[in-house]
C-alpha atoms as a PDB file:
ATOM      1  CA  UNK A   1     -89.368  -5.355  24.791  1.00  0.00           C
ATOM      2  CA  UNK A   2     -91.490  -8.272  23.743  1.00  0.00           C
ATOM      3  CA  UNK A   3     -89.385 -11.278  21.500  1.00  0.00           C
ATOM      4  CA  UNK A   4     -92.976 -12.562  20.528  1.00  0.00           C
ATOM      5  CA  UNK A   5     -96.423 -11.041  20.245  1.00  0.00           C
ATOM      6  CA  UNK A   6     -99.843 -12.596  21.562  1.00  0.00           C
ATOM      7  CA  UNK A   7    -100.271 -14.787  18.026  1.00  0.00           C
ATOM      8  CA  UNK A   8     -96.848 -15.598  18.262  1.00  0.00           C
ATOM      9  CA  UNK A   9     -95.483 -13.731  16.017  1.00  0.00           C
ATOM     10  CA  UNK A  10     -91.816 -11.626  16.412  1.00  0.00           C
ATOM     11  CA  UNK A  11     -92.624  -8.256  17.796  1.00  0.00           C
ATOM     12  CA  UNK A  12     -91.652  -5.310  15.680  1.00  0.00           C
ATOM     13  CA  UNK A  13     -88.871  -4.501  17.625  1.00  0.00           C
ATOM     14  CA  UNK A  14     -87.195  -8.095  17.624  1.00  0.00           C
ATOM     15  CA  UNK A  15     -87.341  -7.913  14.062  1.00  0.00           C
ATOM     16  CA  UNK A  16     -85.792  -4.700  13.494  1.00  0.00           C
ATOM     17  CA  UNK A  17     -83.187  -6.194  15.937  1.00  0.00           C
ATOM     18  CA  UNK A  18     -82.528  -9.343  13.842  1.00  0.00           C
ATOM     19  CA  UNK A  19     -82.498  -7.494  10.319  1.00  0.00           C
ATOM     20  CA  UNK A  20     -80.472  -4.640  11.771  1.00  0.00           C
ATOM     21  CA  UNK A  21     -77.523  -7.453  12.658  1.00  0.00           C
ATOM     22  CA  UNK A  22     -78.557  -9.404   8.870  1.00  0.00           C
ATOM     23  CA  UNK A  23     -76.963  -5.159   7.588  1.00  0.00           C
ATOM     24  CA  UNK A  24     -74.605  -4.992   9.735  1.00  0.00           C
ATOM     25  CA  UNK A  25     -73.075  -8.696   8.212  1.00  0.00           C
ATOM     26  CA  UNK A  26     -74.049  -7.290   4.661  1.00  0.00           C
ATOM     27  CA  UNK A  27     -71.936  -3.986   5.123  1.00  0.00           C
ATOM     28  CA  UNK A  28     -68.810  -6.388   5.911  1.00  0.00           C
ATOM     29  CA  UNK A  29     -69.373  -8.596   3.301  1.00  0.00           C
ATOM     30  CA  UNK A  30     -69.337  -5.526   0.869  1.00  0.00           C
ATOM     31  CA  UNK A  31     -66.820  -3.547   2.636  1.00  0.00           C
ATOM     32  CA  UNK A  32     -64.479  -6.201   1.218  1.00  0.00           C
ATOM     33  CA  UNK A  33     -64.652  -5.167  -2.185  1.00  0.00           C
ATOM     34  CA  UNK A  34     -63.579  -2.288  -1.766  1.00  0.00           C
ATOM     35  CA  UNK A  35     -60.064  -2.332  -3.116  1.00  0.00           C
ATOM     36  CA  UNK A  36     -61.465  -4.361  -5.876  1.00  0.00           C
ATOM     37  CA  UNK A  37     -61.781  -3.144  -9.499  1.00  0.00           C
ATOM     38  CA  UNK A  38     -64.957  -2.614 -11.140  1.00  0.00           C
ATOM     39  CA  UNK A  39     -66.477  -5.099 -13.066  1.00  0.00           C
ATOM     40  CA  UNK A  40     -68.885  -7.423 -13.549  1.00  0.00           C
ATOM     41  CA  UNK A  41     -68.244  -9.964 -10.595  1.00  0.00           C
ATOM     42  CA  UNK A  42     -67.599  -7.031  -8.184  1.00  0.00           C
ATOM     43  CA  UNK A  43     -70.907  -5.280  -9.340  1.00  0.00           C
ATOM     44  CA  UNK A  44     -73.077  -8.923  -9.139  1.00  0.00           C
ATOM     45  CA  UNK A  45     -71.958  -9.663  -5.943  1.00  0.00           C
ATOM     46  CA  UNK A  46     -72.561  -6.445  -4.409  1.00  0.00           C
ATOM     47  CA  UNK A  47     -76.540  -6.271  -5.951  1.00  0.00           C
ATOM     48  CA  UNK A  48     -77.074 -10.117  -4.768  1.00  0.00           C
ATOM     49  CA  UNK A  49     -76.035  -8.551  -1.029  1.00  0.00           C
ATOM     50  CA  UNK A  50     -78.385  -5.621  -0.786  1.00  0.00           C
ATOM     51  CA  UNK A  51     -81.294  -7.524  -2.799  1.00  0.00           C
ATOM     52  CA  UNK A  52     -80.812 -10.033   0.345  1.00  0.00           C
ATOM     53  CA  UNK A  53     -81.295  -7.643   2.688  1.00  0.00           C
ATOM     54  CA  UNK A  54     -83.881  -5.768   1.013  1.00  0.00           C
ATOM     55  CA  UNK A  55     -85.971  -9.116   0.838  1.00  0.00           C
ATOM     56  CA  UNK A  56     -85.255  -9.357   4.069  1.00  0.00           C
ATOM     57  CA  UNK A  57     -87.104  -5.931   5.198  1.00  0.00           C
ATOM     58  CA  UNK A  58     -90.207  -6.305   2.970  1.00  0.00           C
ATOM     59  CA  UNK A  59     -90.562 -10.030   3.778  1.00  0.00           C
ATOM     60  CA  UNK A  60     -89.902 -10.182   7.500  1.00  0.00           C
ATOM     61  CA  UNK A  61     -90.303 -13.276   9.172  1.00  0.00           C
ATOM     62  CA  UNK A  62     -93.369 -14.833  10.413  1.00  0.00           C
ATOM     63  CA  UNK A  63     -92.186 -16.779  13.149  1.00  0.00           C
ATOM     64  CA  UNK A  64     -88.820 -17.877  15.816  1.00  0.00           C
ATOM     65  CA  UNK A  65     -87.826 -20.802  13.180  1.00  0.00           C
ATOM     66  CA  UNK A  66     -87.864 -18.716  10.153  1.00  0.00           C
ATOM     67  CA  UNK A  67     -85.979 -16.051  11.821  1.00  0.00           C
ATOM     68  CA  UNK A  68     -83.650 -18.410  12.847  1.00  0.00           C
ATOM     69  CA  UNK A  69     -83.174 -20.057   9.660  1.00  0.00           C
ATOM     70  CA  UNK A  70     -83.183 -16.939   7.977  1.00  0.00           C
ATOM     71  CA  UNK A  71     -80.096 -15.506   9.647  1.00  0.00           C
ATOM     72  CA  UNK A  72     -78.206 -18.739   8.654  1.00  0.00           C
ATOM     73  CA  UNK A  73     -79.010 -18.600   5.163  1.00  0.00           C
ATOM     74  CA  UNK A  74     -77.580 -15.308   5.054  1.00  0.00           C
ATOM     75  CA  UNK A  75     -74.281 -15.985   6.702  1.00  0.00           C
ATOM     76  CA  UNK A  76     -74.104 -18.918   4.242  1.00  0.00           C
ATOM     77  CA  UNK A  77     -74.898 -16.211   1.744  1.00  0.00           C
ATOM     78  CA  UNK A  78     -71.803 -13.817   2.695  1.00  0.00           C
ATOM     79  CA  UNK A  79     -69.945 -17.023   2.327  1.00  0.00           C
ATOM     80  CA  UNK A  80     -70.353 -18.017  -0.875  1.00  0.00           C
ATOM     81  CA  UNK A  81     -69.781 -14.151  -1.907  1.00  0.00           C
ATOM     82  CA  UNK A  82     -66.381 -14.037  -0.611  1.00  0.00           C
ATOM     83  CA  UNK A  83     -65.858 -17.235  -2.115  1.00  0.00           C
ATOM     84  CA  UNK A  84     -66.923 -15.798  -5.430  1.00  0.00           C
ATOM     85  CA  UNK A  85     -64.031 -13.373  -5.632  1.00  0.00           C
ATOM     86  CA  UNK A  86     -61.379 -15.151  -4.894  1.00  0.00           C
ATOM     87  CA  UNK A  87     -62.386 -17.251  -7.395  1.00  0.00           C
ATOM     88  CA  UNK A  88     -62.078 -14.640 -10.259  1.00  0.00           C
ATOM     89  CA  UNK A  89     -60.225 -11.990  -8.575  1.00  0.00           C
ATOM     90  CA  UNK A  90     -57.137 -11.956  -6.834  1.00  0.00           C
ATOM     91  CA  UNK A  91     -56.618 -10.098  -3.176  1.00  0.00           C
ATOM     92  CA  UNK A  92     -55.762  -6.551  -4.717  1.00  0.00           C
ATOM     93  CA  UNK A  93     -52.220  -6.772  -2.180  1.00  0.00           C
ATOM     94  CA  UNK A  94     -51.457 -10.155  -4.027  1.00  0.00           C
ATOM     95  CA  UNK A  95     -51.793 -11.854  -1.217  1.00  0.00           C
ATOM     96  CA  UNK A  96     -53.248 -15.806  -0.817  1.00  0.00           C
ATOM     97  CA  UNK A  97     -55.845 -16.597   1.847  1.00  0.00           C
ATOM     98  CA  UNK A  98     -53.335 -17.812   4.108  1.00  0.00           C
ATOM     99  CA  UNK A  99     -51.638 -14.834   4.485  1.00  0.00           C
ATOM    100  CA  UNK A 100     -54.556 -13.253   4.865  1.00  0.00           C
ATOM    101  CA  UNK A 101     -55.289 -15.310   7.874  1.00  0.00           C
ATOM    102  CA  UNK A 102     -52.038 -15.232   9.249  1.00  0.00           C
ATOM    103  CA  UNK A 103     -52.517 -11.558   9.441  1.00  0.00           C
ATOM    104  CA  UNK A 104     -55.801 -11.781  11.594  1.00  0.00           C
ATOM    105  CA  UNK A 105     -53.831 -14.036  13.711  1.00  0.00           C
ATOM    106  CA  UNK A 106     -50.377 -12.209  14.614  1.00  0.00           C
ATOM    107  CA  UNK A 107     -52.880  -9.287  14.888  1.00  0.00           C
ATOM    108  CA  UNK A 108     -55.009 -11.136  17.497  1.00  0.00           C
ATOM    109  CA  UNK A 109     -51.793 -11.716  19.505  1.00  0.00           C
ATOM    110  CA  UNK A 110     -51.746  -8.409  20.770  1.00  0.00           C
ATOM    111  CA  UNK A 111     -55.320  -8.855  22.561  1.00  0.00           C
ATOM    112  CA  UNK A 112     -56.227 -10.225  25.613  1.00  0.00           C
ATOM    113  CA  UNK A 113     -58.534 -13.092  24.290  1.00  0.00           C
ATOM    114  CA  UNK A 114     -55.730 -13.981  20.922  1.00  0.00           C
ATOM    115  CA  UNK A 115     -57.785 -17.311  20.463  1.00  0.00           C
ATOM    116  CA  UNK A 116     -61.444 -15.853  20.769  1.00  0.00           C
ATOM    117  CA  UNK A 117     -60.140 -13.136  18.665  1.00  0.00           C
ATOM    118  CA  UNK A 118     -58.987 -15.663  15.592  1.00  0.00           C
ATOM    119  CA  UNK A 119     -62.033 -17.807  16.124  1.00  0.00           C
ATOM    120  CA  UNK A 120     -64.751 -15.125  15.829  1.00  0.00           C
ATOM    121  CA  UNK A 121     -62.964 -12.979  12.892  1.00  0.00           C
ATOM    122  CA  UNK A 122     -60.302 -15.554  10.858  1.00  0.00           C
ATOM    123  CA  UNK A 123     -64.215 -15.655   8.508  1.00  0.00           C
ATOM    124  CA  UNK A 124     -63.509 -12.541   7.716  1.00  0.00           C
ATOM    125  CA  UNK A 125     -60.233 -12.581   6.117  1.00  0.00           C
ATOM    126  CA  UNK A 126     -61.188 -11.713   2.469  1.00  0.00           C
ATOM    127  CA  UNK A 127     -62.605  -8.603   3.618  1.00  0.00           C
ATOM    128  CA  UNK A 128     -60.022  -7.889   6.404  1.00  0.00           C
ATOM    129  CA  UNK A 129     -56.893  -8.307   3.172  1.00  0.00           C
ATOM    130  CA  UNK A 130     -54.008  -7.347   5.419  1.00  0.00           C
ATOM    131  CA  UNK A 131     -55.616  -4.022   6.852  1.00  0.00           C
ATOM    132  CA  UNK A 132     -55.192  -3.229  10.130  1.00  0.00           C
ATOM    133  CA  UNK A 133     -58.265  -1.038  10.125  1.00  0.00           C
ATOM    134  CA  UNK A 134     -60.542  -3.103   7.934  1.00  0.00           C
ATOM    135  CA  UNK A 135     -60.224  -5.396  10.946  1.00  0.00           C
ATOM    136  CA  UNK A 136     -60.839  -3.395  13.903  1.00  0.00           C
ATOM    137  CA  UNK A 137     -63.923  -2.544  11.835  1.00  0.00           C
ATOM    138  CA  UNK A 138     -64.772  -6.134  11.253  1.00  0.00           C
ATOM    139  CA  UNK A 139     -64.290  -6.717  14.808  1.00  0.00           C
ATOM    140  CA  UNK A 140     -66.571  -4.182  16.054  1.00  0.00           C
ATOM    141  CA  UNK A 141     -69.515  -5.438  13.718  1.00  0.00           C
ATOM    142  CA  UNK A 142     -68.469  -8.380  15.227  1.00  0.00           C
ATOM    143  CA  UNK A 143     -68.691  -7.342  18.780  1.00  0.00           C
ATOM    144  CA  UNK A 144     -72.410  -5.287  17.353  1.00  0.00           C
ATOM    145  CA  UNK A 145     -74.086  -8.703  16.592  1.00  0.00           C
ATOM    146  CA  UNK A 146     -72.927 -10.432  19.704  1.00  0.00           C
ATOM    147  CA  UNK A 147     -74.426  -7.900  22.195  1.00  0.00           C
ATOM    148  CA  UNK A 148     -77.605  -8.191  20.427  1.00  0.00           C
ATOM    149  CA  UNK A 149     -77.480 -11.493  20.089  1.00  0.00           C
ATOM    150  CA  UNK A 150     -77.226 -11.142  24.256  1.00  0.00           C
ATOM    151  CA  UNK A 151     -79.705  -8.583  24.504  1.00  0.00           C
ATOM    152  CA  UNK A 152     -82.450 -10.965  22.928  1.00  0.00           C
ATOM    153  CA  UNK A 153     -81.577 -13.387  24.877  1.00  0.00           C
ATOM    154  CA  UNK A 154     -81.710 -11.406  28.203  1.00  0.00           C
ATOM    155  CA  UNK A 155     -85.072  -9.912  26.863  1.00  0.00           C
ATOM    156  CA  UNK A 156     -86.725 -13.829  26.827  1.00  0.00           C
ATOM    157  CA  UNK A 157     -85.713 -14.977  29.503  1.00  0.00           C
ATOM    158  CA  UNK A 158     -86.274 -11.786  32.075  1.00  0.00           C
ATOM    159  CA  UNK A 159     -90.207 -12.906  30.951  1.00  0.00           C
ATOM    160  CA  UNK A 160     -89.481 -17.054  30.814  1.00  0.00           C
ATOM    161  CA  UNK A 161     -86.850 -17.432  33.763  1.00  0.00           C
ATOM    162  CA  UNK A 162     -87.672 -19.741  36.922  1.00  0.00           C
ATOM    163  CA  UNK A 163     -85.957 -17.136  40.011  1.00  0.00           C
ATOM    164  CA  UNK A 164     -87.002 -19.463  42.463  1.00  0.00           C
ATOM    165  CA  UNK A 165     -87.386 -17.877  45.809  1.00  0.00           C
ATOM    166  CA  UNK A 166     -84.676 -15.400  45.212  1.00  0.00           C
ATOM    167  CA  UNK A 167     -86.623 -11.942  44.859  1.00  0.00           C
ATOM    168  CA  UNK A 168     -82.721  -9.875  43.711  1.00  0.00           C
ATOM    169  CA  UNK A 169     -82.664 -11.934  40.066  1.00  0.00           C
ATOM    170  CA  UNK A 170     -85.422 -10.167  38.537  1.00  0.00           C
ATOM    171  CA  UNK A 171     -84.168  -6.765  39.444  1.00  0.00           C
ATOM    172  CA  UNK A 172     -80.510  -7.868  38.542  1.00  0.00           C
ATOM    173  CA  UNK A 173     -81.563  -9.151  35.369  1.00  0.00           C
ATOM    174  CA  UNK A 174     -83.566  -5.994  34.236  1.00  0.00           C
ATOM    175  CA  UNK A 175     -80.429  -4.123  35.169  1.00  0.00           C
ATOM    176  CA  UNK A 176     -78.144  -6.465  33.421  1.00  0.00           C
ATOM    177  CA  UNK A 177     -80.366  -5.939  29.875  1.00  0.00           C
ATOM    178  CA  UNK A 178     -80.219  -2.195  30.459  1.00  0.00           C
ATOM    179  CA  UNK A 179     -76.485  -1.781  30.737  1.00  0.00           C
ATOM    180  CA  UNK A 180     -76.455  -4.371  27.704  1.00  0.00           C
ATOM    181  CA  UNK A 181     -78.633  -1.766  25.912  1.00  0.00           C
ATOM    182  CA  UNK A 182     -76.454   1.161  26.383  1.00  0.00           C
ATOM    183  CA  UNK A 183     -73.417  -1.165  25.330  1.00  0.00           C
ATOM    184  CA  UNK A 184     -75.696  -1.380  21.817  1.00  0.00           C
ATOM    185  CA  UNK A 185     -76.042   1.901  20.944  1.00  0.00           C
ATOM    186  CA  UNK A 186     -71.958   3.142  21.941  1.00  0.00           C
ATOM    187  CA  UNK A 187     -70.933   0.148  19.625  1.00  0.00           C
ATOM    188  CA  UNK A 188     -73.178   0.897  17.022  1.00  0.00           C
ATOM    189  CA  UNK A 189     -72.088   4.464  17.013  1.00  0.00           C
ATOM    190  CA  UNK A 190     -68.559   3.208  17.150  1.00  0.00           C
ATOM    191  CA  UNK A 191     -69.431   1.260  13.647  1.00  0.00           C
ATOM    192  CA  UNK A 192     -70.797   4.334  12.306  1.00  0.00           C
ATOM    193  CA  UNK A 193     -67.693   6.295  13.298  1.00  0.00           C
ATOM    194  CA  UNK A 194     -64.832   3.928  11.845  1.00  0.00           C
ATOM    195  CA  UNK A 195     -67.135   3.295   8.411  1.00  0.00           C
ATOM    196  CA  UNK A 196     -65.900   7.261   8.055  1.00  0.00           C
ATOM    197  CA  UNK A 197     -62.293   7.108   8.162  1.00  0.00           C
ATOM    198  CA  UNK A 198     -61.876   5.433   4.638  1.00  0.00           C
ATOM    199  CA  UNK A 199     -61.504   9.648   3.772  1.00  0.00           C
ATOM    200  CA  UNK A 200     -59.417  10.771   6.464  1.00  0.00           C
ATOM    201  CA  UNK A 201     -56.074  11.598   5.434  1.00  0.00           C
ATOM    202  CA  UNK A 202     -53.261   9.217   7.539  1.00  0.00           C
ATOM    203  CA  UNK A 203     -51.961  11.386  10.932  1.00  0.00           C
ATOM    204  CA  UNK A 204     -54.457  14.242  10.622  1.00  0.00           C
ATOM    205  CA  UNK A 205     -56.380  15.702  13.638  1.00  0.00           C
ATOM    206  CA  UNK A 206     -59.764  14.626  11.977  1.00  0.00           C
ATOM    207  CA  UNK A 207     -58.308  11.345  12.033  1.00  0.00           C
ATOM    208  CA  UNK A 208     -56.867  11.134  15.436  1.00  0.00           C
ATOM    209  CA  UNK A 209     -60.562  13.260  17.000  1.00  0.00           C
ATOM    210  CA  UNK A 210     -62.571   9.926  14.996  1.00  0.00           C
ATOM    211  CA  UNK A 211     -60.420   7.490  16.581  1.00  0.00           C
ATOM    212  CA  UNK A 212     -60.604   8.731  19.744  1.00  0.00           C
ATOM    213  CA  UNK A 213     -64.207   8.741  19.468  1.00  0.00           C
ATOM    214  CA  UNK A 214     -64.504   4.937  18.352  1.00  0.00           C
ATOM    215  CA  UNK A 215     -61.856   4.502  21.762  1.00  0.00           C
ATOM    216  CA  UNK A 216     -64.041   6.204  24.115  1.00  0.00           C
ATOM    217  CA  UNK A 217     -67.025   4.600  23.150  1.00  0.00           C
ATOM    218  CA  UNK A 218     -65.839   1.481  22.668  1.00  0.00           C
ATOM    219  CA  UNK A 219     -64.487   1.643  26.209  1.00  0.00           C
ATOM    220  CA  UNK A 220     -67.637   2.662  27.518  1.00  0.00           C
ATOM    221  CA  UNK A 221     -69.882  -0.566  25.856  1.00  0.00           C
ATOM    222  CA  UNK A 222     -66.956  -2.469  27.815  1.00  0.00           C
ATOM    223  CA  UNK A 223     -67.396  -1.244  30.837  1.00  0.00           C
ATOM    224  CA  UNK A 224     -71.134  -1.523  31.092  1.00  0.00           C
ATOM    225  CA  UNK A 225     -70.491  -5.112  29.901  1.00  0.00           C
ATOM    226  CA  UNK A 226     -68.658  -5.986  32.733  1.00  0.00           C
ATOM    227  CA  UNK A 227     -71.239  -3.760  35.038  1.00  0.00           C
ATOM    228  CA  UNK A 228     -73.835  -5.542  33.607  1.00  0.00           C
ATOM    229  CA  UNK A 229     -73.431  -8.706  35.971  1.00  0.00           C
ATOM    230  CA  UNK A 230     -72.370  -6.720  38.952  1.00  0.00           C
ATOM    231  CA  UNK A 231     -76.574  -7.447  40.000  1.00  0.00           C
ATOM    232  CA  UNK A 232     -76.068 -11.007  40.360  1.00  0.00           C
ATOM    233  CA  UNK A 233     -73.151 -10.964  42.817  1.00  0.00           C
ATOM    234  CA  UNK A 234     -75.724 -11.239  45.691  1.00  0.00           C
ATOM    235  CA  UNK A 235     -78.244 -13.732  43.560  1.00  0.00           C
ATOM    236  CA  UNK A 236     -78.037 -16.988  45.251  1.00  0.00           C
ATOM    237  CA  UNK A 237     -75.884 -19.216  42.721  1.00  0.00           C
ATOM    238  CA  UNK A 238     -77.932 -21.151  40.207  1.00  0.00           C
ATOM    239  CA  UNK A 239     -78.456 -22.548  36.726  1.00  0.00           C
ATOM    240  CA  UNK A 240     -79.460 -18.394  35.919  1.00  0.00           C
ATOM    241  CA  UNK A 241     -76.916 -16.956  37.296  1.00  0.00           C
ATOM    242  CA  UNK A 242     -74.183 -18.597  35.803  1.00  0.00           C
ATOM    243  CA  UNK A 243     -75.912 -19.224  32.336  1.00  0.00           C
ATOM    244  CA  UNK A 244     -75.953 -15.419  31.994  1.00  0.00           C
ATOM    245  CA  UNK A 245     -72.596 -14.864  33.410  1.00  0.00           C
ATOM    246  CA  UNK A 246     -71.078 -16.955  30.612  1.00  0.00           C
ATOM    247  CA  UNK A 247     -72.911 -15.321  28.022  1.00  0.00           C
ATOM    248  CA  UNK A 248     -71.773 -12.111  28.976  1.00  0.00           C
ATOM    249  CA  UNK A 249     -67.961 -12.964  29.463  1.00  0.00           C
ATOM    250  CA  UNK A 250     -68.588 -14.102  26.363  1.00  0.00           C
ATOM    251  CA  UNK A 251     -69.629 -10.978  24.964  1.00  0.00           C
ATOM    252  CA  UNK A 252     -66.787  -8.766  27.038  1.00  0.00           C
ATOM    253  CA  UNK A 253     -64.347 -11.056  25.464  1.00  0.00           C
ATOM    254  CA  UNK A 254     -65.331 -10.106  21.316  1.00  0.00           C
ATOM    255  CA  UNK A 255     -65.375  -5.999  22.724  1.00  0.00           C
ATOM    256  CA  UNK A 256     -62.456  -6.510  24.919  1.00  0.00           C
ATOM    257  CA  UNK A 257     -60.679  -7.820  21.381  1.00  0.00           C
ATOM    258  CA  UNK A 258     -62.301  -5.188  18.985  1.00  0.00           C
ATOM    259  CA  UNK A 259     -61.424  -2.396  21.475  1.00  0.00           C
ATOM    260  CA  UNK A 260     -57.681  -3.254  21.187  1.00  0.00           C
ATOM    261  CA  UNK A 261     -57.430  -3.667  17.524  1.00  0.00           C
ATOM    262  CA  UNK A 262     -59.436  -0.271  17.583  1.00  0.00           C
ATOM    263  CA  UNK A 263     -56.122   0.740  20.210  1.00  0.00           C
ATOM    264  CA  UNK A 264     -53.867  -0.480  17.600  1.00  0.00           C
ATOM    265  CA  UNK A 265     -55.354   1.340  14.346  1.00  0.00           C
ATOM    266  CA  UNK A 266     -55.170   4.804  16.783  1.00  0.00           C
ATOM    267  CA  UNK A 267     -51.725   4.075  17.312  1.00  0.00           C
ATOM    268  CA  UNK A 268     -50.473   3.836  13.660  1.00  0.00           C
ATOM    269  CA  UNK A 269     -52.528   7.087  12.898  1.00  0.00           C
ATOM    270  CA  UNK A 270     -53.882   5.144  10.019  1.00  0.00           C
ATOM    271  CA  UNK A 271     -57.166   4.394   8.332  1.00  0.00           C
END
């Protein structure tokens, strides 16, 4: 799957890939609002998100900069959103930013990465608002934008990469952005799955069968994580090899996290 075309231009499928993630941050930012009354602010805020992303799809970008500056505009964008109503609406629990925060972090305590966990979702805490589910959602759109993020990345440089004389990297590598792939779609269908419980009644068996579905396939984009580098075990160590294995611990780390808040929502038997 080609990053750039012959005129240098993102492929089609690259940019589906990088407006895909630019929805996926738009959903969260909106998702916050939910507990919000209706009014003016709430209603502004929410047309300024979608009209971003719908700019987005008819103007795509026409080259790697642009993409790039593109995606930082819009998390700049959610920002400034979030920002927007706490300045004219209060957290519907009461509750101050701090405590919000606070919440993300004695939450994060009970994974196995507490500090990755606070770093990568502590952003989020406007649209988390004390809600144990809200932020094992978070965390999986979270964990959706980092394994793209990786896929891209293994997509360039299976094309760009110096192997040297080692003839296993190129195989290892193609396997490594395959098992990435698969990760992709189970944590994208997780998303899909936990976006649904906001109409599941607490401790019913619709509820539980939807968890358990978000667990299993959460588990599963884990595991081919962590099979994803099993390739390069037998690659002769190099500048490669360990670039990539850091970028995918990296990426196990955010799924390891969102799979146990995910653990902890089942647990409660609460949306």
């Amino acid at each position: 799957m080609n990053k750039l075309d012959a005129s240098g231009t993102p492929s089609f499928q690259f940019q589906i890939s990088n407006l895909s993630t630019t929805l996926t941050n738009a959903n969260i930012c909106i998702d916050g609002f939910k507990g919000v009354a209706v009014g003016p602010v709430k209603t502004d805020v929410s047309d300024r998100a979608r009209s971003r992303v719908s700019h987005s799809i008819l103007n795509p970008p026409k080259n790697m900069y642009t993409t790039k500056l593109m995606t930082t505009h819009f998390l700049l964008f959610q920002l400034s959103l979030i920002s927007l109503l706490f300045l004219f609406h209060p957290t519907p629990t009461g509750g101050s930013p701090s405590n919000d925060t606070d919440f993300i972090r004695t939450s994060c305590g009970t994974t196995l990465y507490p500090d990755v966990c606070y770093t990568s979702l502590s952003r989020y805490a406007s649209a988390v608002q004390n809600n144990s589910a809200h932020l094992a959602k978070v965390a999986i759109g979270v964990s959706l934008a980092r394994a793209r993020s990786l896929a891209d990345y293994l997509s360039n440089i299976s094309r760009q990469a110096d192997y040297g004389a080692d003839p296993r990297a190129p195989p290892a590598l193609h396997d490594c952005l395959s098992t990435i792939g698969d990760a992709i779609d189970q944590i994208r269908d997780s998303l899909k799955q936990i976006r649904q419980l906001g109409s599941t009644s607490r401790g019913s068996s619709s509820l539980r069968f939807q968890m358990s579905n978000v667990q299993t396939w959460m588990s599963a984009a884990l595991t081919n994580e962590e099979t994803c580098t099993d390739g390069f075990d037998n690659v002769a160590e190099g500048p490669l090899k360990t670039d990539v294995s850091k970028r995918v611990e990296d990426v196990k780390k955010v799924t390891s996290n969102a799979l146990a808040l995910v653990n902890r929502v089942a647990e409660k038997g609460a949306p």
